[in-house]
C-alpha atoms as a PDB file:
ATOM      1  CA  UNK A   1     -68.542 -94.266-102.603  1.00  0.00           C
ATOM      2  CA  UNK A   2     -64.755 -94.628-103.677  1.00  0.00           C
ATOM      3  CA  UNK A   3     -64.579 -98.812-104.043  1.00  0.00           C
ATOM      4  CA  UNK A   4     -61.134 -99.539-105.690  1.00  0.00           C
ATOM      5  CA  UNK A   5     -60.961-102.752-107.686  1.00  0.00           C
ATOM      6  CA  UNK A   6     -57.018-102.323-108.510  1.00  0.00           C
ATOM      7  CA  UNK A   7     -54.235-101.093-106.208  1.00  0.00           C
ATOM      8  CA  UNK A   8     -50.607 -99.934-106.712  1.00  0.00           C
ATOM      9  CA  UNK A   9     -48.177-100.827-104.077  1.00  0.00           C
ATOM     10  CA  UNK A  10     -44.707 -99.293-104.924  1.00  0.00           C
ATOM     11  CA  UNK A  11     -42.492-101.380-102.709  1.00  0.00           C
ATOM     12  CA  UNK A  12     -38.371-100.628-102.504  1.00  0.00           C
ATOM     13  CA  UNK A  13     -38.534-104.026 -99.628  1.00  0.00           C
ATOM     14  CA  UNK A  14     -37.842-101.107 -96.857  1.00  0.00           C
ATOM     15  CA  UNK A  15     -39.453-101.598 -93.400  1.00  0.00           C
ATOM     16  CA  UNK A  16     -41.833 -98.711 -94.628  1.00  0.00           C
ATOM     17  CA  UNK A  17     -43.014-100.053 -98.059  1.00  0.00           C
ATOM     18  CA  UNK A  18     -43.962-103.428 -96.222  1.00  0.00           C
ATOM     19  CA  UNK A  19     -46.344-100.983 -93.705  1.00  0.00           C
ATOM     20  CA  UNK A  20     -47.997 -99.867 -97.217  1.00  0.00           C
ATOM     21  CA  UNK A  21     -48.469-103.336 -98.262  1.00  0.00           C
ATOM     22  CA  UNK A  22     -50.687-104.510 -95.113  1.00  0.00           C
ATOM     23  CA  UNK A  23     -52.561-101.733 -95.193  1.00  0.00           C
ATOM     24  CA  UNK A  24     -53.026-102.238 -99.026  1.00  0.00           C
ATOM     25  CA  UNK A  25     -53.761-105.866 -98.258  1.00  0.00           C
ATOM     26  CA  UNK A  26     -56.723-104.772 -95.685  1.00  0.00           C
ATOM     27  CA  UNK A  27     -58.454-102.387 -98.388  1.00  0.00           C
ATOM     28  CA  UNK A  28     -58.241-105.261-100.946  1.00  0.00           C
ATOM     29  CA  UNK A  29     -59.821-107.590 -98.739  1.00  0.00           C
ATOM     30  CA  UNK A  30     -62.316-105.376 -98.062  1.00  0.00           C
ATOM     31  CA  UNK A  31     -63.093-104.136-101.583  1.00  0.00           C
ATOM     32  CA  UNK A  32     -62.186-107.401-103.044  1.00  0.00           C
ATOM     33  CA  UNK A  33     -59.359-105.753-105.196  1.00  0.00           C
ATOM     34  CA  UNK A  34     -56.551-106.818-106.668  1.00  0.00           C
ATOM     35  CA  UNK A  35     -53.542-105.647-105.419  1.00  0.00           C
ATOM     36  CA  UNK A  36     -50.041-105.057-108.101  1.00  0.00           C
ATOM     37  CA  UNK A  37     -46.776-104.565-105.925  1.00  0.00           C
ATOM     38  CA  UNK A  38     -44.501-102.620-108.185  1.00  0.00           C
ATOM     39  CA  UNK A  39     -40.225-102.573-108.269  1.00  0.00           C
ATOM     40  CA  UNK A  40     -38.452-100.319-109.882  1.00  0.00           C
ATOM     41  CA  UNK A  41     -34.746-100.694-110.308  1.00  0.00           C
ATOM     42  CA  UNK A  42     -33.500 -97.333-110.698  1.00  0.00           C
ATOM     43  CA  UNK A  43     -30.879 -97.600-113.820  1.00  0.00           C
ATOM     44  CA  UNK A  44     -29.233 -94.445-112.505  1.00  0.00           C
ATOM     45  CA  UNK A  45     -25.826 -96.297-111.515  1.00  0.00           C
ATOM     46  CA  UNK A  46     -22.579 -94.153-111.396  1.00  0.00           C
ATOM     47  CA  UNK A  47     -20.450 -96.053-113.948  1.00  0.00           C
ATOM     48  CA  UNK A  48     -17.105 -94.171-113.105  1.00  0.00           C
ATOM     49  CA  UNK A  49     -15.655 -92.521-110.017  1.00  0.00           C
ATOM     50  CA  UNK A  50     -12.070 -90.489-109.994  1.00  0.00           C
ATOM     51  CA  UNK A  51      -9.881 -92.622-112.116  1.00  0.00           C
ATOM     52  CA  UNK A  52     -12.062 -96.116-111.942  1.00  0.00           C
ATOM     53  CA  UNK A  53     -14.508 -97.318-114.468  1.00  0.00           C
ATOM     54  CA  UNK A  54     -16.713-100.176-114.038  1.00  0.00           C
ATOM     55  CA  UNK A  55     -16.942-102.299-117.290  1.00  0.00           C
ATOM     56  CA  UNK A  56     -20.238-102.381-119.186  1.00  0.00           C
ATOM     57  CA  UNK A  57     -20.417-106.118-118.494  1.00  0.00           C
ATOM     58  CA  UNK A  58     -20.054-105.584-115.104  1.00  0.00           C
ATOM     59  CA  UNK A  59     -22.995-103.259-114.881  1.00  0.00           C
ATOM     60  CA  UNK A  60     -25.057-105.374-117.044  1.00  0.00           C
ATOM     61  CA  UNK A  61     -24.756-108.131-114.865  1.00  0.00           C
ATOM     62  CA  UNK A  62     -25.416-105.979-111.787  1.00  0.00           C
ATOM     63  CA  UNK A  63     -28.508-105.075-113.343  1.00  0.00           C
ATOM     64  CA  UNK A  64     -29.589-108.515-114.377  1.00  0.00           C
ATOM     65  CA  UNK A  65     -28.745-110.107-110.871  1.00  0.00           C
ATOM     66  CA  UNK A  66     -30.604-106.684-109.196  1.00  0.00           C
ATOM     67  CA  UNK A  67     -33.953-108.320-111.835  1.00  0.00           C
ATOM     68  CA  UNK A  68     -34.131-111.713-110.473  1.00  0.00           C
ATOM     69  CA  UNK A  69     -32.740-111.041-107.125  1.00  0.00           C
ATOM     70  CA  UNK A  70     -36.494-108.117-106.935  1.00  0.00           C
ATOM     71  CA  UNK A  71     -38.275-110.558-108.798  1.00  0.00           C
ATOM     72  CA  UNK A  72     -37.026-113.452-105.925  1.00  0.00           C
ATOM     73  CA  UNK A  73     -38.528-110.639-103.043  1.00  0.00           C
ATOM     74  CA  UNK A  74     -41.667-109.923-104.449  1.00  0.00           C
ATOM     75  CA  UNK A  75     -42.692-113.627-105.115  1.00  0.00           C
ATOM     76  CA  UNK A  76     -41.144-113.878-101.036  1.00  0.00           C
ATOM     77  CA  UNK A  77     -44.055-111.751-100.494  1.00  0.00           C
ATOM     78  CA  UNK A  78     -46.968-112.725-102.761  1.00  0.00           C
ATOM     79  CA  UNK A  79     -46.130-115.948-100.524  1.00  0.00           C
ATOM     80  CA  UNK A  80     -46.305-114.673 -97.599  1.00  0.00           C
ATOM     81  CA  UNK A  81     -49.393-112.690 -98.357  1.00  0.00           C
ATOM     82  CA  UNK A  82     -51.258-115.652-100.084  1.00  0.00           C
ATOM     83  CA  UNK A  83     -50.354-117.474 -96.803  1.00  0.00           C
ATOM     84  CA  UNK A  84     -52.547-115.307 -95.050  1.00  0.00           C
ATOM     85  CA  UNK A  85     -54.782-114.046 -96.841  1.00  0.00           C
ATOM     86  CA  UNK A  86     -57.161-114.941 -99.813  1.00  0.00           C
ATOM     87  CA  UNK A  87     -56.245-111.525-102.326  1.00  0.00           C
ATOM     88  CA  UNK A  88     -55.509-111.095-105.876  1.00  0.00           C
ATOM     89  CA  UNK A  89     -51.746-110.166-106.343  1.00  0.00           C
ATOM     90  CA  UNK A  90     -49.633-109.711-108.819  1.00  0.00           C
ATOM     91  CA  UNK A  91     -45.860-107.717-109.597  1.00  0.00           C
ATOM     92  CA  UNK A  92     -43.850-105.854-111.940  1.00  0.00           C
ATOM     93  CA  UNK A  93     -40.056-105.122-112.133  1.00  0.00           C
ATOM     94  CA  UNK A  94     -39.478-102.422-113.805  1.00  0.00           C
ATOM     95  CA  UNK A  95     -35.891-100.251-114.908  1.00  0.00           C
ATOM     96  CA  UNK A  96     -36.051 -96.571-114.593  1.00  0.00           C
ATOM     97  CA  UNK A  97     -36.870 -93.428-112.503  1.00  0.00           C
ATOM     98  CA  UNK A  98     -39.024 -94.593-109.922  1.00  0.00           C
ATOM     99  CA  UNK A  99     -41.401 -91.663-109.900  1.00  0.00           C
ATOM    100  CA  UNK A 100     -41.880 -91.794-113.544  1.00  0.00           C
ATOM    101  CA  UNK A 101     -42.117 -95.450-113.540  1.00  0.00           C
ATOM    102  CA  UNK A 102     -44.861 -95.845-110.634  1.00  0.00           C
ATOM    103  CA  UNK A 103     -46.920 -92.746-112.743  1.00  0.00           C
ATOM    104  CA  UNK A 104     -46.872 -94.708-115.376  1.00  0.00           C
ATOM    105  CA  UNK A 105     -47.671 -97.937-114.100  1.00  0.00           C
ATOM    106  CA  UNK A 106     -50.542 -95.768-112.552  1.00  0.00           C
ATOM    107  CA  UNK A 107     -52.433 -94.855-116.175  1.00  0.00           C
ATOM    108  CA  UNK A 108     -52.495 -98.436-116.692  1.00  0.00           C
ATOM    109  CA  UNK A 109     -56.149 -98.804-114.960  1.00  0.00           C
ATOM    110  CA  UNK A 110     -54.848 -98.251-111.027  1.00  0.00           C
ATOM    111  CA  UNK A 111     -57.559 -96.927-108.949  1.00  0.00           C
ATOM    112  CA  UNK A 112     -55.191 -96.298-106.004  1.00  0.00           C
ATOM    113  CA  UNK A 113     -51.878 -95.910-105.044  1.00  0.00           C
ATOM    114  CA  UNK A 114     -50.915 -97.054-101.533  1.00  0.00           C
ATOM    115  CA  UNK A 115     -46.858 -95.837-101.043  1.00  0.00           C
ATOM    116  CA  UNK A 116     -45.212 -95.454 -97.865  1.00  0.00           C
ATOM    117  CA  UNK A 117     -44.133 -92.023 -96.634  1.00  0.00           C
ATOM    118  CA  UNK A 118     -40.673 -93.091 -96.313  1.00  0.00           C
ATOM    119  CA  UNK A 119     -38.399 -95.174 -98.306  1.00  0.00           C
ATOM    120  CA  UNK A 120     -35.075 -97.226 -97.426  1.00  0.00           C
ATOM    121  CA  UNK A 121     -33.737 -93.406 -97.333  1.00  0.00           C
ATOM    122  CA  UNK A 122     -35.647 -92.771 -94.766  1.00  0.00           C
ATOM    123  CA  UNK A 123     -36.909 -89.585 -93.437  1.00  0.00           C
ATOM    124  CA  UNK A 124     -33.820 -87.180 -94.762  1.00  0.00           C
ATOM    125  CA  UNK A 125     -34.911 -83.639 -94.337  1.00  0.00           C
ATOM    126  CA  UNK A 126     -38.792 -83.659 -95.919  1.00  0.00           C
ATOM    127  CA  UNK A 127     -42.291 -84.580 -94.000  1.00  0.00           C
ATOM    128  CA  UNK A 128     -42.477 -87.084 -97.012  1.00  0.00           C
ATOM    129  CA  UNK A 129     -40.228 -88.837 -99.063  1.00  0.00           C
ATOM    130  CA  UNK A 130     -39.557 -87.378-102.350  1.00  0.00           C
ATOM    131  CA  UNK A 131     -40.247 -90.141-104.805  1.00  0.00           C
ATOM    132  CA  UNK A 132     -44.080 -89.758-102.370  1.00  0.00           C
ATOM    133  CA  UNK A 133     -43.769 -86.738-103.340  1.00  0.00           C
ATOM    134  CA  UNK A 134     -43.761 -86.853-106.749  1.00  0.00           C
ATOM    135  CA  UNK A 135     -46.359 -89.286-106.731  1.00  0.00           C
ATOM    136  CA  UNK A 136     -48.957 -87.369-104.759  1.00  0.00           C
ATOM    137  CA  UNK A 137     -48.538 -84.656-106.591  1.00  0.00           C
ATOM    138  CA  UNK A 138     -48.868 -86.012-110.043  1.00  0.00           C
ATOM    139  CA  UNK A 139     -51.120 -88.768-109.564  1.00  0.00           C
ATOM    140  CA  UNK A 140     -54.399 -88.757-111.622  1.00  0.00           C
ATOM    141  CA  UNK A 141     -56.011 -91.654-109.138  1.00  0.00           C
ATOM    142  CA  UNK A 142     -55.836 -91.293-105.615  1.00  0.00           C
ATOM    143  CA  UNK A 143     -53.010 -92.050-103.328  1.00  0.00           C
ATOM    144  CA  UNK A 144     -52.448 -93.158 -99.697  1.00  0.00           C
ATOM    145  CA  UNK A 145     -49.880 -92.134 -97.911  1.00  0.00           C
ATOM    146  CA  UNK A 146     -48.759 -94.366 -94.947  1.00  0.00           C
ATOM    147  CA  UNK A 147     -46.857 -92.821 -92.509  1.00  0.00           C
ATOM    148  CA  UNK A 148     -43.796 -94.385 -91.438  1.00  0.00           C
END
């Protein structure tokens, strides 16, 4: 029987990812797992459009102020959870493509992934979300998808 002792929550703070998160919460409970909500900052800004540049410095401190300001939400809602609920939880911030990232994060010992269908994009065109999509079909542990 499949008994998962750590879980992956990708969360981008949509509507959706927080779906993924009580449902991860629920299997952690009931497998007594510890659950690791994951943020990834996508670095992919566009530095320059038509004849306007942002300045380096401005982007860095975008990105530092987009750090704390995930780090600030996912301590909101280790909070909340631990309010509620008596489960292990932990987070990561991370910088890069979100698909690789969560993959990655994945081969670190992660016996599930629980992602939402949908992300703040919502649905756009696709049954599933294409950073779910990636992840289901790379995935070398299981993943839940929670439909949004």
């Amino acid at each position: 029987m499949f008994e998962p002792k750590k879980i992956l929550v990708p969360t981008d703070f949509s509507r959706y990812s927080k779906k993924a998160i009580s449902e991860a919460v629920d299997l952690a409970l009931k497998y007594k797992a510890k659950i690791v909500l994951l943020h990834v900052i996508d670095e992919n800004i566009l530095q320059c459009a038509a004849d306007y540049c942002l300045s380096n410095e401005f982007v860095k401190q975008f990105k530092d102020a987009s750090m704390k300001e995930s780090e600030d939400k996912l301590n909101n809602v280790i909070n909340a959870v631990k309010k509620s609920k008596k489960v292990g939880i932990s987070y990561e911030v991370k910088k890069g493509v979100p698909a690789e990232v969560i993959l990655d994060v994945a081969k670190k010992g992660i016996d599930l992934i629980v992602i939402a269908s949908h992300g703040r994009t919502g649905i756009i065109k696709h049954l599933i979300g294409s950073v779910t999509d990636k992840i289901v079909r790379s995935a070398k542990c299981p993943v839940m998808v929670i439909r949004t």
